[in-house]
Protein backbone atom coordinates (compact mmCIF):
# COMPACT_ATOMS: atom_id res chain seq x y z
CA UNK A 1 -3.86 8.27 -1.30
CA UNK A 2 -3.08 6.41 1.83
CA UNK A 3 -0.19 8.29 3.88
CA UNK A 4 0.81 8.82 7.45
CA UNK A 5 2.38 11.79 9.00
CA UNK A 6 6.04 12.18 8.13
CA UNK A 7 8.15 14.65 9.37
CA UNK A 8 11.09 16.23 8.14
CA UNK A 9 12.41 20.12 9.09
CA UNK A 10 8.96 20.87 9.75
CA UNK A 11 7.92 20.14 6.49
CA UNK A 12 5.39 17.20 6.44
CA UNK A 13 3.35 15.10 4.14
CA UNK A 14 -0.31 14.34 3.75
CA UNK A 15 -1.70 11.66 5.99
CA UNK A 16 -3.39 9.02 2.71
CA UNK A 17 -5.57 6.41 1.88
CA UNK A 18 -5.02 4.05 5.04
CA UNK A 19 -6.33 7.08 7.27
CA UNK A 20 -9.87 7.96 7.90
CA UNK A 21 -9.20 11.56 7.72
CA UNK A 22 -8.55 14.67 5.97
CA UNK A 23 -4.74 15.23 5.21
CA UNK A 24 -3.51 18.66 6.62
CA UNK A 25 -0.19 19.64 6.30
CA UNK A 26 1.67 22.39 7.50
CA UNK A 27 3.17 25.62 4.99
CA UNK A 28 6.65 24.82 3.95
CA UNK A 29 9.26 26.49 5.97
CA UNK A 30 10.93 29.27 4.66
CA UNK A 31 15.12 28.58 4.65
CA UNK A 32 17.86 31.03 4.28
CA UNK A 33 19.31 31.15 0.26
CA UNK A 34 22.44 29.22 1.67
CA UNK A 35 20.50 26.51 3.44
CA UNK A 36 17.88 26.00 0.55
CA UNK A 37 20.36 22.94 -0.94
CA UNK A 38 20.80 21.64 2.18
CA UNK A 39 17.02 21.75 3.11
CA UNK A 40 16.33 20.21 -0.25
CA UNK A 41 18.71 17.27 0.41
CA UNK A 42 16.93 16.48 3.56
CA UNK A 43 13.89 16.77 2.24
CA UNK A 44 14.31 13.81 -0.50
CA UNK A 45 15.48 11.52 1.57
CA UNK A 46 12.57 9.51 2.10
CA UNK A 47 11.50 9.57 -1.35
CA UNK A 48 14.92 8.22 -3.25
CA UNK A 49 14.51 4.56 -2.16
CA UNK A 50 11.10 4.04 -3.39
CA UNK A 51 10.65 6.59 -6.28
CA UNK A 52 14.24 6.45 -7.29
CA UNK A 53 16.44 3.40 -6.77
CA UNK A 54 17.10 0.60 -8.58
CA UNK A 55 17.19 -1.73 -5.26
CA UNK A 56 13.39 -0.39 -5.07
CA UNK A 57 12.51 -1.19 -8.60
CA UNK A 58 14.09 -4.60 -8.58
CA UNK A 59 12.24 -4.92 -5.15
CA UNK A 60 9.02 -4.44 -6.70
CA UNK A 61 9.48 -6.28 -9.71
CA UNK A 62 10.62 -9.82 -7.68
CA UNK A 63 7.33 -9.76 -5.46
CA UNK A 64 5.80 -9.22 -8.72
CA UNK A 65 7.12 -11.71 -9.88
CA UNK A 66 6.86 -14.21 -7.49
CA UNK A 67 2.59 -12.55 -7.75
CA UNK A 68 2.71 -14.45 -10.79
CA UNK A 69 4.21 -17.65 -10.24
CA UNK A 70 2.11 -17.97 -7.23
CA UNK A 71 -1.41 -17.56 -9.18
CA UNK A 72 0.26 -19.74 -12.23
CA UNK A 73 0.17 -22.78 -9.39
CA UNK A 74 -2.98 -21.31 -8.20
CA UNK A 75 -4.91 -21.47 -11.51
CA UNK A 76 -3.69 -25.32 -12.17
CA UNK A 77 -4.34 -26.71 -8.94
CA UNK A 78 -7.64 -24.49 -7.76
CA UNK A 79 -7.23 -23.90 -4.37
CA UNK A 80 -9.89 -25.01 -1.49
CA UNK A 81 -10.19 -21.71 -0.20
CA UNK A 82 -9.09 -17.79 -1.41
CA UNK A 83 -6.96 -15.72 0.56
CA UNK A 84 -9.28 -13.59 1.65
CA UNK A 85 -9.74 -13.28 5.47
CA UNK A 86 -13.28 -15.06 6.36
CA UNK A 87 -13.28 -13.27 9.85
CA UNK A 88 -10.49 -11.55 12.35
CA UNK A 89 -9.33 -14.62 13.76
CA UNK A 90 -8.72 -12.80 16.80
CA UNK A 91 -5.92 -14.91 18.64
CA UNK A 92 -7.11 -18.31 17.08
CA UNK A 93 -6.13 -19.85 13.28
CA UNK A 94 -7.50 -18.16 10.52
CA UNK A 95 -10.50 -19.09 8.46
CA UNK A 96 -10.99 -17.60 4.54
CA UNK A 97 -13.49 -17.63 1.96
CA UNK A 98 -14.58 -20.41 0.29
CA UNK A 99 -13.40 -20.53 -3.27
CA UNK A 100 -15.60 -23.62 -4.76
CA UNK A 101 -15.93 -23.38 -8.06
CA UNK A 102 -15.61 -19.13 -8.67
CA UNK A 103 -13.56 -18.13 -11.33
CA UNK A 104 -10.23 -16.57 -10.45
CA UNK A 105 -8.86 -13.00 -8.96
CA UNK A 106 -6.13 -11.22 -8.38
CA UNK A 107 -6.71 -7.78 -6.15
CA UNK A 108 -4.24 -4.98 -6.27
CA UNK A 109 -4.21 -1.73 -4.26
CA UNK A 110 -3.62 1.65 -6.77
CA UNK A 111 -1.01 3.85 -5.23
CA UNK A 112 2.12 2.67 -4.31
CA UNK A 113 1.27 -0.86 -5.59
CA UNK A 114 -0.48 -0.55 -8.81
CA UNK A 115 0.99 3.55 -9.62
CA UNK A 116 3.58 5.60 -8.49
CA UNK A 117 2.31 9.30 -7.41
CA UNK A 118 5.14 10.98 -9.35
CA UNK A 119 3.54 13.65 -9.77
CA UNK A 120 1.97 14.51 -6.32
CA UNK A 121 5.13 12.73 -4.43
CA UNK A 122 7.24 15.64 -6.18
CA UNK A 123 5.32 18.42 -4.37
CA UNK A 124 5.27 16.44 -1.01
CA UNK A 125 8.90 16.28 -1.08
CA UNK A 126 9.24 20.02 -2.32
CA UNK A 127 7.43 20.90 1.07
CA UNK A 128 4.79 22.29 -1.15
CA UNK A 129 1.74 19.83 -0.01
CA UNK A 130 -1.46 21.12 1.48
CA UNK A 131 -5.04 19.80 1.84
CA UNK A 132 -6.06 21.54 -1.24
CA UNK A 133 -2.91 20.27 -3.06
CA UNK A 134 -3.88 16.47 -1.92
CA UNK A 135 -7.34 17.45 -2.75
CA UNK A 136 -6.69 18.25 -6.59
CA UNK A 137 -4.36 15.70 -7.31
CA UNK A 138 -7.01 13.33 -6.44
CA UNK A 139 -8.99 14.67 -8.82
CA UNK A 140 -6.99 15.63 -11.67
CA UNK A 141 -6.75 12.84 -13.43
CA UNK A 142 -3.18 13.80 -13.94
CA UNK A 143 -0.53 11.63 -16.32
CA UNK A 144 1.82 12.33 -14.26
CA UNK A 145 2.15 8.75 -12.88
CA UNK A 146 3.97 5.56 -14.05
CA UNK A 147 3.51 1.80 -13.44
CA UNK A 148 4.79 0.83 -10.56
CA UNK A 149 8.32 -1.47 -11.47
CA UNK A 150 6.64 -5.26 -12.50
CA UNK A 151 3.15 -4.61 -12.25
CA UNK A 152 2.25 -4.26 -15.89
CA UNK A 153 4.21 -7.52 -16.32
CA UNK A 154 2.28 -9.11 -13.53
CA UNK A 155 -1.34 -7.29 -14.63
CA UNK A 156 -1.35 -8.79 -17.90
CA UNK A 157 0.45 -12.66 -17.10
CA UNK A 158 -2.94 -12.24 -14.82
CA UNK A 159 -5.53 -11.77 -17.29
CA UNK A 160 -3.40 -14.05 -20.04
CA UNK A 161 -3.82 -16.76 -17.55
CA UNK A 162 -7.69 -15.95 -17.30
CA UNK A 163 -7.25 -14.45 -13.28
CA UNK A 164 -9.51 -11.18 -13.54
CA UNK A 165 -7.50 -8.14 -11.99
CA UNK A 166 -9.32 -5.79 -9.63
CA UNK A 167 -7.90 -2.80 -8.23
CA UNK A 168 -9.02 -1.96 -4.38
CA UNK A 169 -7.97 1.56 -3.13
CA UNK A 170 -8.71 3.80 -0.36
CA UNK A 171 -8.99 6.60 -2.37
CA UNK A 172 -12.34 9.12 -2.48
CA UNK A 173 -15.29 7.93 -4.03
CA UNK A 174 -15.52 11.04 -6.17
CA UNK A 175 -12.26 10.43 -7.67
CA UNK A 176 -13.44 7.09 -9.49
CA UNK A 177 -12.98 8.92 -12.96
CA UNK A 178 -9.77 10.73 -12.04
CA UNK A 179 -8.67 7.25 -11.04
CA UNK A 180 -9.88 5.18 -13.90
CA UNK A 181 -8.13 7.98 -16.12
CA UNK A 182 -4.46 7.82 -14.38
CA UNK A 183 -5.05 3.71 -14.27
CA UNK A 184 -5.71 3.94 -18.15
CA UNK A 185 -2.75 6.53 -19.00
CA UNK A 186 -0.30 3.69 -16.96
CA UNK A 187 -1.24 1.22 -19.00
CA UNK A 188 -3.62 -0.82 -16.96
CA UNK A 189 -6.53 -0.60 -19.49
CA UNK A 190 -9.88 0.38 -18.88
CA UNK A 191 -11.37 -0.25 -15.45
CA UNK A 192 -15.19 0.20 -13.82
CA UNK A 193 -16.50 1.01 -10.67
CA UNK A 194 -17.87 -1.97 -8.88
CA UNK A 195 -16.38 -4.48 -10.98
CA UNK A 196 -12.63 -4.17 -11.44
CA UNK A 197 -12.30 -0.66 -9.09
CA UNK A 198 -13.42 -0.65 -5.85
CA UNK A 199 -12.61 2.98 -3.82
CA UNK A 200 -13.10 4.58 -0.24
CA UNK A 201 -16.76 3.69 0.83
CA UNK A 202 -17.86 0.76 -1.98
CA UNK A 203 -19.89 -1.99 -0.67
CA UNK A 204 -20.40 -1.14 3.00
CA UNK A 205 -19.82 2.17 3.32
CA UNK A 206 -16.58 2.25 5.51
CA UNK A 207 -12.78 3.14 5.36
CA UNK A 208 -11.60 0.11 5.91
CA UNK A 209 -11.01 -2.48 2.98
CA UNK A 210 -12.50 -5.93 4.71
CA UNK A 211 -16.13 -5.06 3.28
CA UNK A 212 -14.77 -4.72 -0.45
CA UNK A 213 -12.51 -7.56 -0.32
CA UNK A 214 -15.91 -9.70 1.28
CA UNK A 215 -17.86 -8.31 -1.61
CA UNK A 216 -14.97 -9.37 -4.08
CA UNK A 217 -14.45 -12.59 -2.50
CA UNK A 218 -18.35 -13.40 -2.24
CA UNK A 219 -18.42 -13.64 -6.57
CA UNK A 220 -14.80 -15.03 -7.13
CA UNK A 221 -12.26 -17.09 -5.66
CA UNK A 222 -8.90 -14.47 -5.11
CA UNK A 223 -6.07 -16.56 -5.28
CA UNK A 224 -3.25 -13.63 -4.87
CA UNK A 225 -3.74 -9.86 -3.44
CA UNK A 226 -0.96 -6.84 -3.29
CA UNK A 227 -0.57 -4.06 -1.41
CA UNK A 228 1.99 -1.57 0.09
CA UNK A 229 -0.11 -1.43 3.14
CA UNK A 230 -0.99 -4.45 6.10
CA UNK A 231 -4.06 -2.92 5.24
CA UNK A 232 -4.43 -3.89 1.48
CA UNK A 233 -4.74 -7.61 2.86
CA UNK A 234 -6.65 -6.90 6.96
CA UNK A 235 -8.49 -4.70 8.38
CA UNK A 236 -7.17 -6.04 11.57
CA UNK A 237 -3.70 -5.34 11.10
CA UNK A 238 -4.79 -1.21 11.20
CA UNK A 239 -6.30 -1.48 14.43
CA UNK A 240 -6.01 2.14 16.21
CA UNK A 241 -5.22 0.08 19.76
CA UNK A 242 -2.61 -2.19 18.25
CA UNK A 243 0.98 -0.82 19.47
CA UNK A 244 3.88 -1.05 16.99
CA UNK A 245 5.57 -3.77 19.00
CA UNK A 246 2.39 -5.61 18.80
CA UNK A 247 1.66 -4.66 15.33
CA UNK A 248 4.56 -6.30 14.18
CA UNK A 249 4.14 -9.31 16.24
CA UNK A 250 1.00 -9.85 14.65
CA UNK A 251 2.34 -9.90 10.90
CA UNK A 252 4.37 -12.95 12.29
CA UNK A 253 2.22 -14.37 14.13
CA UNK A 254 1.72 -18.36 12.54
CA UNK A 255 -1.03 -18.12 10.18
CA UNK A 256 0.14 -14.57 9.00
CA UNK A 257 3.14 -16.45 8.25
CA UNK A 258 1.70 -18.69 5.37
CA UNK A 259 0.64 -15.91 3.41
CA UNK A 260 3.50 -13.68 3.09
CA UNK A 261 4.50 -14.51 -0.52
CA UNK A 262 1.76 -17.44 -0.86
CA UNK A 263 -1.31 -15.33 -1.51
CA UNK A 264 -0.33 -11.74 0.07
CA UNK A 265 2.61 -10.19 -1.71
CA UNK A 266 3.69 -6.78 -0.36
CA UNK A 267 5.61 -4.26 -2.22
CA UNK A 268 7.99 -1.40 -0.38
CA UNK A 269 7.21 1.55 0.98
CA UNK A 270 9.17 3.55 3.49
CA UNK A 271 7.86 7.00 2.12
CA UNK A 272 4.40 6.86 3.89
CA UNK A 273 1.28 4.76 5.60
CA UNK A 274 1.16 2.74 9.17
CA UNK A 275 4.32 1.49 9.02
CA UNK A 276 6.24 4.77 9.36
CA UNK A 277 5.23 4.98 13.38
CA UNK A 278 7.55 4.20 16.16
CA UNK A 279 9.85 5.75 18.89
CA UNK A 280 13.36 4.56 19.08
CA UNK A 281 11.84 2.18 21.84
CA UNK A 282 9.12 0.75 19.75
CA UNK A 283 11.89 -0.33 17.46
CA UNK A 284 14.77 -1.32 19.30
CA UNK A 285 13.17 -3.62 22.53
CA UNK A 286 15.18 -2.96 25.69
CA UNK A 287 16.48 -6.65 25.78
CA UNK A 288 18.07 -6.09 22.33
CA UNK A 289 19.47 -2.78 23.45
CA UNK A 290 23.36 -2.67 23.96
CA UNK A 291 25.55 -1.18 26.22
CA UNK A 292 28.12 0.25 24.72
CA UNK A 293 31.28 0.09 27.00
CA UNK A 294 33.28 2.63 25.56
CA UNK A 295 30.54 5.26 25.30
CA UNK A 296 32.33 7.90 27.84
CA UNK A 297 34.87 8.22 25.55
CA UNK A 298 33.04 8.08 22.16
């Protein structure tokens, strides 16, 4: 599962799917009987939006179903080219695969996009996570996961309108069953490795998700993709040099632009991944800063 470092009290999560490494977190603090609420209530925070709310549900399903529309247009009109990234286009336009006459996909990442970790997320936010923890949920194979808010809906307008749905996640190779088996129990259907489930390592060997979306892109023209991640749609955007300042810049940078909702459709996540990096200067540039006046006597 693709996660970032996220700290909270001292109690962090697992770093995921979008890093290269191990997760490791640290032994949940012990708190005093009369600060264990209060602990608790801090600790959840991060979790209600996505995992709980109805603004995040009814997030998810509108980019969902926007997914849809999008690839309806797509189907009747075949596009010239997929949305697949040719090349990093390094500071030039962008160039993507070719889609001649391929038939049609859609490419979804799994967690966060595809399934919601219920039952691993629980744990994390219990201050309960550990590499072993991370390391056996992967595997399990556990039900306790659910459809992420629109994504069945999308999933099977998808196939209805003949678009083949493949699922691209950074997950372990060796979990391919495990992940098959919690993709099956959320009502995805049946999935296989290589064809319509590509994990950590498949095709080239690496971390990052350009060589799977190259191989996917090579047999069929992908005319939508979703993530939770800049990383579900670019390698580039996950570059370890590339400050958060810049980082952002680059999502908005003019051909980036097109995509966002034509072809790349992102869903929300502000529990864990790349985007949860940043000191207060990273986010708030100094010429956007303000001087408070009055702050003497506040």
């Amino acid at each position: 599962m693709k996660r970032a470092a996220l700290s909270l009290l001292a109690a962090a999560t697992l770093a995921g799917c979008a890093a290269t490494s191990a997760p490791v977190a640290p032994a949940a603090p012990v708190a005093p009987a009369d600060n264990a609420a209060a602990l608790a209530a801090e600790r959840i925070k991060p979790f209600q939006y996505l995992y709980g709310s109805a603004e995040g549900a009814a997030l998810s399903i509108q980019t969902y179903h926007a997914m849809t529309e999008f690839a309806r247009a797509a189907v009747a009109s075949r596009p010239r080219d997929s949305v697949v990234l040719a090349a990093d286009p390094g500071p030039g336009d962008a160039r993507f695969v070719p889609c001649g006459d391929k038939p049609f996909a859609a490419v979804l990442d799994v967690d966060e996009t595809a399934l919601l970790n219920l039952g691993y997320e629980a744990i994390v936010a219990e201050g309960r996570d550990s590499r072993d923890v991370f390391r056996r949920w992967q595997s399990s194979g556990s039900g306790a996961v659910a459809p992420v808010p629109g994504a069945l809906y999308a999933v099977e307008a998808l196939r209805a309108l003949g678009v083949k749905v493949i699922f691209n996640s950074n997950r372990d190779a060796e979990t391919g069953a495990s992940t098959m088996a919690q993709l099956t129990a959320a009502g995805f259907g049946p999935t296989a490795r290589g064809d319509t489930l590509f994990l950590r390592g498949d095709a080239d060997g690496q971390s990052g998700k350009d060589g799977r979306r190259a191989a996917i892109a090579e047999k069929y023209c992908v005319i939508a993709m979703a993530g939770d991640q800049l990383g579900d749609f670019a390698d580039l955007f996950n570059a370890r040099d590339l400050a958060v300042p810049a980082r952002r810049a680059l999502a908005g940078r003019g051909w980036a632009t097109r995509l966002w909702g034509e072809g790349w459709f992102l869903l929300p996540n502000p529990v864990y991944g790349p985007a949860m990096r940043g000191g207060i200067d990273d986010v708030f540039p100094a010429d956007k800063r303000w001087d408070d006046p009055d702050k003497e006597t506040n």
